[in-house]
C-alpha atoms as a PDB file:
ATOM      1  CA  UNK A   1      -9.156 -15.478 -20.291  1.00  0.00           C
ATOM      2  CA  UNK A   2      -5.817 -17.451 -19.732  1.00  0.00           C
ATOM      3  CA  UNK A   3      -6.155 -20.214 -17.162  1.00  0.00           C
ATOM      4  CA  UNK A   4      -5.376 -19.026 -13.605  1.00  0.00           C
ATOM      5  CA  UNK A   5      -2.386 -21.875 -13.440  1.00  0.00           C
ATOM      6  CA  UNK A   6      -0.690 -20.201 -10.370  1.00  0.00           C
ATOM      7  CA  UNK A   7      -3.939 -21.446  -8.278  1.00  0.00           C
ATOM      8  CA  UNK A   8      -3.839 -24.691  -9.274  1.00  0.00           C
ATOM      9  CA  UNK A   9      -1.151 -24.490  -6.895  1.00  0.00           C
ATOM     10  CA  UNK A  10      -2.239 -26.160  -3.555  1.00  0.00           C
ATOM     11  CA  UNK A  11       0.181 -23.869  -1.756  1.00  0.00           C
ATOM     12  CA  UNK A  12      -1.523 -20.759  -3.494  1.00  0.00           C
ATOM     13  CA  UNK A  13      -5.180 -21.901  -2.803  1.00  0.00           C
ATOM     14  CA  UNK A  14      -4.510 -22.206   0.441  1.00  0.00           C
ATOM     15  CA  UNK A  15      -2.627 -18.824   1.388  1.00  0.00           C
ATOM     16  CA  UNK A  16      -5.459 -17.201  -0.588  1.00  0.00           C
ATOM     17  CA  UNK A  17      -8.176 -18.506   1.501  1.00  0.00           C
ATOM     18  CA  UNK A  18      -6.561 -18.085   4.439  1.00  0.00           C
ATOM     19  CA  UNK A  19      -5.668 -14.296   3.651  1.00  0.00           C
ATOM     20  CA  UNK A  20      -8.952 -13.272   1.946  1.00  0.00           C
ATOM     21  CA  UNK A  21     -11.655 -15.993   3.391  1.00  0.00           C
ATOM     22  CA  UNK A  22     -15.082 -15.746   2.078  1.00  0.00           C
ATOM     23  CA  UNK A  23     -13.895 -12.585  -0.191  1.00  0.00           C
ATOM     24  CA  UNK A  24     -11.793 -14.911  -2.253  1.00  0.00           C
ATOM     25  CA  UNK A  25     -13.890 -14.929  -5.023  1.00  0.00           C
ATOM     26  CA  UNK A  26     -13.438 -11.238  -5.176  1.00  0.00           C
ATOM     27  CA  UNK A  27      -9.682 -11.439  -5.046  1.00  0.00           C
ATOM     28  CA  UNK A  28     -10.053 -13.622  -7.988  1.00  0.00           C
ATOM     29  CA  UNK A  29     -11.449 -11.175  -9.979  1.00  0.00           C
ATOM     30  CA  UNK A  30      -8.788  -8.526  -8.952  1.00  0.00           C
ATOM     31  CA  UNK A  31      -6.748 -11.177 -10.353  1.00  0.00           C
ATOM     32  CA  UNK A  32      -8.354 -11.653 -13.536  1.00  0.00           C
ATOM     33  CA  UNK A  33      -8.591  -7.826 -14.103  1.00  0.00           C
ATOM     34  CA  UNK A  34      -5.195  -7.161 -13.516  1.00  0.00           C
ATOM     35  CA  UNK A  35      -4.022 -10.367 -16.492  1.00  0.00           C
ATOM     36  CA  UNK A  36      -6.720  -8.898 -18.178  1.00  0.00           C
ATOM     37  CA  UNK A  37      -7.220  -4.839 -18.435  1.00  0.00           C
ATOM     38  CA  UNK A  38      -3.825  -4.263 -15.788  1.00  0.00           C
ATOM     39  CA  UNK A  39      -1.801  -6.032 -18.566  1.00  0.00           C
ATOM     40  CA  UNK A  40      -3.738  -4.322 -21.986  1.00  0.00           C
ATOM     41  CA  UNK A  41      -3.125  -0.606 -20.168  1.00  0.00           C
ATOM     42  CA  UNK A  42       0.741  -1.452 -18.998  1.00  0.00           C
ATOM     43  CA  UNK A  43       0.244  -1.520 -15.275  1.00  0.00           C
ATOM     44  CA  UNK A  44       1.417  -5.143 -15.336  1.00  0.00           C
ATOM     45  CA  UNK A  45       3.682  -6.252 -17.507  1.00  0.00           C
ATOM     46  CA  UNK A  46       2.757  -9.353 -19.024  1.00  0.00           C
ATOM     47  CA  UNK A  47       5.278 -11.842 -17.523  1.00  0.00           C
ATOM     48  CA  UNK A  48       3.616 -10.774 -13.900  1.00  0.00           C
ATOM     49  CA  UNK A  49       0.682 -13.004 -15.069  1.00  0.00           C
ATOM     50  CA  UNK A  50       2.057 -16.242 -13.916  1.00  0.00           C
ATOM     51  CA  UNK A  51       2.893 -14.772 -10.223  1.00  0.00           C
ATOM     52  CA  UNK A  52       0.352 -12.431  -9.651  1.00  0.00           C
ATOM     53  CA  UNK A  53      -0.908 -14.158  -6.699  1.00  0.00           C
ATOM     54  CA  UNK A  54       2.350 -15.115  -5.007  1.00  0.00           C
ATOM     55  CA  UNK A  55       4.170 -12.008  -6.116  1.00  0.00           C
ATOM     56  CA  UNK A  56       1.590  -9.171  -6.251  1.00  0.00           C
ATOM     57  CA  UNK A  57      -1.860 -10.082  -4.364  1.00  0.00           C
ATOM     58  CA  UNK A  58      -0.806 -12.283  -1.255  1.00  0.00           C
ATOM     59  CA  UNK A  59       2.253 -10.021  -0.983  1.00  0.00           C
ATOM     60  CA  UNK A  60      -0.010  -7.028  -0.276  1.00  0.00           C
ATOM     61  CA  UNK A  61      -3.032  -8.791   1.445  1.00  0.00           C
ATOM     62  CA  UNK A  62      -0.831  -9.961   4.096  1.00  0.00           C
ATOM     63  CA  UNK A  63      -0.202  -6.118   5.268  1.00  0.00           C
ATOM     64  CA  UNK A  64      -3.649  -6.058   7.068  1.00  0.00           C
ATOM     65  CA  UNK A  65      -2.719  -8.676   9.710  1.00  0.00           C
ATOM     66  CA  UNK A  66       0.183  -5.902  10.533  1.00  0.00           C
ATOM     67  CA  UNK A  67      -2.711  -3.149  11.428  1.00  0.00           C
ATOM     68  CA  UNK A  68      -5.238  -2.048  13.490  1.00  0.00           C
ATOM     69  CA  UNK A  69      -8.758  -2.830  12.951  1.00  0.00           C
ATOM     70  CA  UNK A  70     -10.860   0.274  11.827  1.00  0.00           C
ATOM     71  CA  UNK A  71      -8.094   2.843  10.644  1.00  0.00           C
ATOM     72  CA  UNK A  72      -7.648   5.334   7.842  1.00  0.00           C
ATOM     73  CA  UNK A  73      -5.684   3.690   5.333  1.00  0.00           C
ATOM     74  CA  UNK A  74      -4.619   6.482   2.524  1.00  0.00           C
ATOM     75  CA  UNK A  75      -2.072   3.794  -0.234  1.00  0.00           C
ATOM     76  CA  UNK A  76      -0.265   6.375  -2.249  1.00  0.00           C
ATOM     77  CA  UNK A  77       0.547   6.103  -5.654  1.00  0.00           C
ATOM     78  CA  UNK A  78      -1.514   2.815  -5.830  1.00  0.00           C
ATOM     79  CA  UNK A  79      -1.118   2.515  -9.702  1.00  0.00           C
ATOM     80  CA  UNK A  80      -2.601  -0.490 -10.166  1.00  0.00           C
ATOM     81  CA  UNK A  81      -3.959  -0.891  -6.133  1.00  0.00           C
ATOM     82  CA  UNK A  82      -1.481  -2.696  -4.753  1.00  0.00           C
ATOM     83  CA  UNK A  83      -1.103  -2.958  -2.366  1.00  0.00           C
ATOM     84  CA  UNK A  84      -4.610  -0.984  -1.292  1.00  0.00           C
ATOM     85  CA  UNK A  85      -6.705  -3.298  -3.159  1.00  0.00           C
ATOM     86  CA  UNK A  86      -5.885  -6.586  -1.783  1.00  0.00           C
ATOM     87  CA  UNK A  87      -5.856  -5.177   1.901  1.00  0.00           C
ATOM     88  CA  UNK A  88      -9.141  -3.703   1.008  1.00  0.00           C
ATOM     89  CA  UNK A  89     -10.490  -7.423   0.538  1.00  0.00           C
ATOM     90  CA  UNK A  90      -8.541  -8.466   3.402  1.00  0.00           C
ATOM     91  CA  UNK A  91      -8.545  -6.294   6.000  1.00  0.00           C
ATOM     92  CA  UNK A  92     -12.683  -5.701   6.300  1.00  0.00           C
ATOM     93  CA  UNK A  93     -12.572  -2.755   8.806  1.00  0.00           C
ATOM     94  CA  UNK A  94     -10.195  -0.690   7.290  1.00  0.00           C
ATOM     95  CA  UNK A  95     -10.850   2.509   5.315  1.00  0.00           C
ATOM     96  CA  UNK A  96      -8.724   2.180   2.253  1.00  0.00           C
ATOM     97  CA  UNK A  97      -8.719   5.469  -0.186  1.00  0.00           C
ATOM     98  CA  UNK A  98      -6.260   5.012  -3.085  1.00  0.00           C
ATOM     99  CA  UNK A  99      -4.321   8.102  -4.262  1.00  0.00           C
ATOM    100  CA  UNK A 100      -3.018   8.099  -7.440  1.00  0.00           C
ATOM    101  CA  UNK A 101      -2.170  11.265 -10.059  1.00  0.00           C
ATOM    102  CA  UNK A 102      -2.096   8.994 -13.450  1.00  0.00           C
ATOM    103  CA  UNK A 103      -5.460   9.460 -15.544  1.00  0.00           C
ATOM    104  CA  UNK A 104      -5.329   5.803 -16.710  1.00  0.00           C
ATOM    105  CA  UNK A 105      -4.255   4.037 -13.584  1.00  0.00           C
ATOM    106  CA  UNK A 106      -7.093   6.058 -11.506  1.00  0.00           C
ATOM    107  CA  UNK A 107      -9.536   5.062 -14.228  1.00  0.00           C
ATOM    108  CA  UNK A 108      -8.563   1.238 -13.791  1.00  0.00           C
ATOM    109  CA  UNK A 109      -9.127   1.963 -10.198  1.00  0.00           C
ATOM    110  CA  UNK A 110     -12.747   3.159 -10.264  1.00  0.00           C
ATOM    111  CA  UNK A 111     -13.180   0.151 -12.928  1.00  0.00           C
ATOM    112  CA  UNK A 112     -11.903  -2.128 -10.431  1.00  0.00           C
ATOM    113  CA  UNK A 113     -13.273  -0.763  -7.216  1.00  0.00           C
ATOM    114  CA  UNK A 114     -16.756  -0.903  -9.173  1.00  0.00           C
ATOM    115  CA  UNK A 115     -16.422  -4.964 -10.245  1.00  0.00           C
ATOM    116  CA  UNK A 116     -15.634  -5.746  -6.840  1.00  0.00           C
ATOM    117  CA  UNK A 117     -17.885  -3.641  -4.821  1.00  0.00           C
ATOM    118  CA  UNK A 118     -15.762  -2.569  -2.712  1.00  0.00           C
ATOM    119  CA  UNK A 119     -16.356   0.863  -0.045  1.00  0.00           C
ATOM    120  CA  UNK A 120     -13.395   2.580  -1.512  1.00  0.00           C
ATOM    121  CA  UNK A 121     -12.214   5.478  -2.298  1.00  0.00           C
ATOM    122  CA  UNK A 122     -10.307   6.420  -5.666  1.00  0.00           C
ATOM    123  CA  UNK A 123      -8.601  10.196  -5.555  1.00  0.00           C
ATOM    124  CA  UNK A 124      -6.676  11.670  -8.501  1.00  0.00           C
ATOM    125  CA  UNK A 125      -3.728  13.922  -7.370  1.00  0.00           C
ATOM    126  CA  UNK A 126      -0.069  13.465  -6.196  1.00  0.00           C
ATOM    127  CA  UNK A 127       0.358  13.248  -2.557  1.00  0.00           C
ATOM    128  CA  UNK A 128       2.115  16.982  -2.136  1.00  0.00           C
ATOM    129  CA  UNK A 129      -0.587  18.938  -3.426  1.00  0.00           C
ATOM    130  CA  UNK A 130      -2.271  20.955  -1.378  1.00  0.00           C
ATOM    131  CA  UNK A 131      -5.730  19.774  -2.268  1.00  0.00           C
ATOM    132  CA  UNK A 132      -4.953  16.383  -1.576  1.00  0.00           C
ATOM    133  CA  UNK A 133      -3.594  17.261   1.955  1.00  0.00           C
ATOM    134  CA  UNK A 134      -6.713  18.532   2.265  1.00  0.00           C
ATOM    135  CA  UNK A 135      -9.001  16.012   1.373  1.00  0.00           C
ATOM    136  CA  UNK A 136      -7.083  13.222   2.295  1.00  0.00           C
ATOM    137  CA  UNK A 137      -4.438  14.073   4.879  1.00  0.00           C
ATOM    138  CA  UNK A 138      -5.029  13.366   8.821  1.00  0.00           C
ATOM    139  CA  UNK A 139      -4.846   9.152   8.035  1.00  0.00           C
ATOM    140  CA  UNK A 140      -3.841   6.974  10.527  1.00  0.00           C
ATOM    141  CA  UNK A 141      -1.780   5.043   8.253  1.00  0.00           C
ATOM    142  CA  UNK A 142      -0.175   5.341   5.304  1.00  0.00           C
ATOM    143  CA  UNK A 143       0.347   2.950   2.617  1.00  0.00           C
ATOM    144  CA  UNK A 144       2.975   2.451  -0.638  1.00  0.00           C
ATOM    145  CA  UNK A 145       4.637   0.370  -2.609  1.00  0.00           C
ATOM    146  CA  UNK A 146       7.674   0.280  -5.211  1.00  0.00           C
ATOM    147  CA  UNK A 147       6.838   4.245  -5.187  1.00  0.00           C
ATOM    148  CA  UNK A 148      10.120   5.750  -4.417  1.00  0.00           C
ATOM    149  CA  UNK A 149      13.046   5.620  -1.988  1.00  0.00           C
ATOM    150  CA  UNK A 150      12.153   6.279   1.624  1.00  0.00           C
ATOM    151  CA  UNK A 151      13.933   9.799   1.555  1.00  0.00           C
ATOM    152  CA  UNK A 152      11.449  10.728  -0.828  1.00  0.00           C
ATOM    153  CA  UNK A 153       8.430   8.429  -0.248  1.00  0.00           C
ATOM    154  CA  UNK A 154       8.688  10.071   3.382  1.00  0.00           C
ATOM    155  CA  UNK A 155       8.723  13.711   2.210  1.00  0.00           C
ATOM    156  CA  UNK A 156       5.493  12.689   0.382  1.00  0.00           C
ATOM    157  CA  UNK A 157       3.724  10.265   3.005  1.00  0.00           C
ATOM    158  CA  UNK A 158       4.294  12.616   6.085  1.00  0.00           C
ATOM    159  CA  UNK A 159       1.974  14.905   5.167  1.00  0.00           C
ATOM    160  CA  UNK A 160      -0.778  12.947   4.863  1.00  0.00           C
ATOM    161  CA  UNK A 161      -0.229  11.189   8.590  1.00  0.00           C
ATOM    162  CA  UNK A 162      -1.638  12.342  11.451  1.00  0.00           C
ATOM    163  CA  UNK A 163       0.062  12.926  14.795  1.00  0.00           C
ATOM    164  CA  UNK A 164       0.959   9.386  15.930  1.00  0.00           C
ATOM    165  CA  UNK A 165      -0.203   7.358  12.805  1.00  0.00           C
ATOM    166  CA  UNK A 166       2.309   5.618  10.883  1.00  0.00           C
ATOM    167  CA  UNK A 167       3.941   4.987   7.827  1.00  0.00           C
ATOM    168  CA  UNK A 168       3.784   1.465   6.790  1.00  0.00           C
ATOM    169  CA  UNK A 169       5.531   0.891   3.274  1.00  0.00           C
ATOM    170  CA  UNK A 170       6.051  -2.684   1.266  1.00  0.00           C
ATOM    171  CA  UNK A 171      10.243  -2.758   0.598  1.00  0.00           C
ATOM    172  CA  UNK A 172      12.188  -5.655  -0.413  1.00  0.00           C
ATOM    173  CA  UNK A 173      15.217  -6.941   0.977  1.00  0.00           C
ATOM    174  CA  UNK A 174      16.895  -3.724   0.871  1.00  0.00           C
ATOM    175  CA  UNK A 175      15.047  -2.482   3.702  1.00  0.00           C
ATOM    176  CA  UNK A 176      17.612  -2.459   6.601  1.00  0.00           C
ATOM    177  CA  UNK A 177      19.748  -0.595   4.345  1.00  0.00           C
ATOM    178  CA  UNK A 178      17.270   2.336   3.166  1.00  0.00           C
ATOM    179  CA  UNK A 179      16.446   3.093   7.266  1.00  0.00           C
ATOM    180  CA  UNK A 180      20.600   2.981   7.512  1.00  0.00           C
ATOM    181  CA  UNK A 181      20.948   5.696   4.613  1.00  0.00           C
ATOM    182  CA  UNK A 182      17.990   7.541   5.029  1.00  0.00           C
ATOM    183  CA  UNK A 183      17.059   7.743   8.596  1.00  0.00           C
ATOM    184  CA  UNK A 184      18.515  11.311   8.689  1.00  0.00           C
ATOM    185  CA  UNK A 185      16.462  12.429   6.313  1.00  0.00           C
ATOM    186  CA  UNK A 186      13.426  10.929   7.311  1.00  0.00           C
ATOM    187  CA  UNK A 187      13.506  12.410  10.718  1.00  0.00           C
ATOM    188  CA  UNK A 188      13.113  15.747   9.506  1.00  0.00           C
ATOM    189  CA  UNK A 189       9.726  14.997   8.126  1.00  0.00           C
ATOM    190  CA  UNK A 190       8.529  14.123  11.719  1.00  0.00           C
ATOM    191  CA  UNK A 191       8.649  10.370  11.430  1.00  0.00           C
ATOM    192  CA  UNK A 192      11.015   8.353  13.976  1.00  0.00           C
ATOM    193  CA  UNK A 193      11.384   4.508  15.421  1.00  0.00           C
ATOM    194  CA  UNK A 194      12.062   3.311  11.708  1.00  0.00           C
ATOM    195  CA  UNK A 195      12.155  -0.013  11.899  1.00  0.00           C
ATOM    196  CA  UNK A 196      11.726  -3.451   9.307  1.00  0.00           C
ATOM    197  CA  UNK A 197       9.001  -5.896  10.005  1.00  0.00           C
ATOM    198  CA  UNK A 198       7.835  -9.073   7.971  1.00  0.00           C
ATOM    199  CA  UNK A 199       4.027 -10.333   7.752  1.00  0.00           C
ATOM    200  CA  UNK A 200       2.707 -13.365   6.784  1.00  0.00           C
ATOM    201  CA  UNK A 201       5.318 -15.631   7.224  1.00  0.00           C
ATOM    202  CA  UNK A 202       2.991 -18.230   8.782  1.00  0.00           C
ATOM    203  CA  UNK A 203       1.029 -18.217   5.260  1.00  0.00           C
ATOM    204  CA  UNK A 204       3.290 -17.047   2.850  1.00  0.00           C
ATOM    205  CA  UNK A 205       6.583 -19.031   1.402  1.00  0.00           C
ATOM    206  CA  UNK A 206       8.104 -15.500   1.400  1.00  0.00           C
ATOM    207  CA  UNK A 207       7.151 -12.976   4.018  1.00  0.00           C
ATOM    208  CA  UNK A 208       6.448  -9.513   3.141  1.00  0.00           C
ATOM    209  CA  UNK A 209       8.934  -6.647   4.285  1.00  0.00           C
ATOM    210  CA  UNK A 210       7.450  -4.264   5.728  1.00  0.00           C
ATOM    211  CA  UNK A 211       9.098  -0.840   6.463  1.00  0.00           C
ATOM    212  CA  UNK A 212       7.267   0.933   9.594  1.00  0.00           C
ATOM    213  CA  UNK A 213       7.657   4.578  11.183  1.00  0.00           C
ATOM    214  CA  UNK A 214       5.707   6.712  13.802  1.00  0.00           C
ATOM    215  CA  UNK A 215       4.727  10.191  13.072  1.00  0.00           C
ATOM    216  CA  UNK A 216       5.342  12.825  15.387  1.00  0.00           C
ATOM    217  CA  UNK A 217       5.124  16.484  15.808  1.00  0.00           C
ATOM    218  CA  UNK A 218       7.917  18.432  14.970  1.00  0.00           C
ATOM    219  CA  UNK A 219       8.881  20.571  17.642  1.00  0.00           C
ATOM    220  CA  UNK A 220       8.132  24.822  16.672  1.00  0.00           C
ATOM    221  CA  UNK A 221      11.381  26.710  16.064  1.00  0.00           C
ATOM    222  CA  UNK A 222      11.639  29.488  18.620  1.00  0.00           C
ATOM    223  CA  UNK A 223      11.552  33.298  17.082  1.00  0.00           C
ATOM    224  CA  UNK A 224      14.608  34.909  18.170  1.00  0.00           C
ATOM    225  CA  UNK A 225      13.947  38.497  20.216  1.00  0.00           C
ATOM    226  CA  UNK A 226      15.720  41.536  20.088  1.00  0.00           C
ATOM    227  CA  UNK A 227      17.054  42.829  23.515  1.00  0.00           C
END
């Protein structure tokens, strides 16, 4: 194993404590298993190594300061489980079940899940299919990251929501600009007051954007009647 380097860093010690507190040692090993197995089965590439924490870990760990204590948390297409892994180990009531449809990435889930002993759930599917809706759907919030463009990451989150939980997706800085092009669009799925947030910035030297959205009922089109 390749020295941790990155948490030699005082700055990085010390947003990692504060984040993950006594579970720190178990975000460690997260860390190590991602260099390790994440790297060997291409979910990280191996230049991520050197900024996992800053970059990868504290970026998603953050996320559970921005919601409620003992929720539903369904993160879809978690590939490597970020970010439902690190707000897993961070956020202690929440009920995190990762989604994801690749064999190999849901196998390095269960791996994972296992070495930290963590009360997680790991489902195979994609977050259309019908069985998944089913065994998964009715969350209070739901969770992605670098999955798709919000046009499309809301056709697939919606869904899985229920009626007045929320959407709550990791974007970078083009954030503003994805509500701008895609509110439209996203409206039609039954999710409204899009809007960007940022977490962490009291711990992290970059904040995490945060894209958020309510989910509502869409209203029943009336049949029309023959006089």
């Amino acid at each position: 194993m390749k020295h941790d380097t990155e948490f030699d860093r005082d700055e990085i010690a010390s947003a990692a404590f504060a984040v993950f507190g006594d579970r720190l040692g178990r975000a460690r090993v997260y860390r190590d298993l991602l260099a390790t197995a994440g790297v060997e089965r291409g979910l990280i590439g191996p230049r991520e190594t050197e900024r996992l924490w800053d970059r990868h870990i504290l970026n998603c760990g953050v996320l559970a300061t921005a919601l409620p204590d003992d929720v539903r948390v369904v993160d879809v297409g978690s590939g490597a489980g970020l970010p439902g892994i690190p707000l897993a180990l961070a956020g202690r009531t929440l009920r995190v079940t990762l989604l994801e449809p690749l064999e190999r990435r849901h196998d390095f889930l269960r791996e994972a899940i296992d070495a930290l002993g963590l009360d997680v759930e790991v489902v195979r599917g994609r977050a259309e299919e019908r069985t998944v809706v089913d065994a998964v759907g009715d969350a209070d919030v739901v969770t992605s990251r670098a999955v798709a463009p919000l046009d499309r990451l809301a056709r697939w989150s919606a869904p899985l929501i229920r009626s007045g939980g929320e959407l709550v997706a990791i974007k970078g800085a083009s954030a503003a600009e994805e509500i701008a092009t895609h509110a439209g669009t996203v409206g039609k799925f039954g999710l409204t007051a899009l809007r960007v947030e940022t977490v962490g910035a009291d711990t992290l030297s970059v904040p995490t954007t945060i894209v958020r959205a309510r989910r509502v009922e869409r209203p029943q089109k009336r049949r029309r009647t023959s006089r």
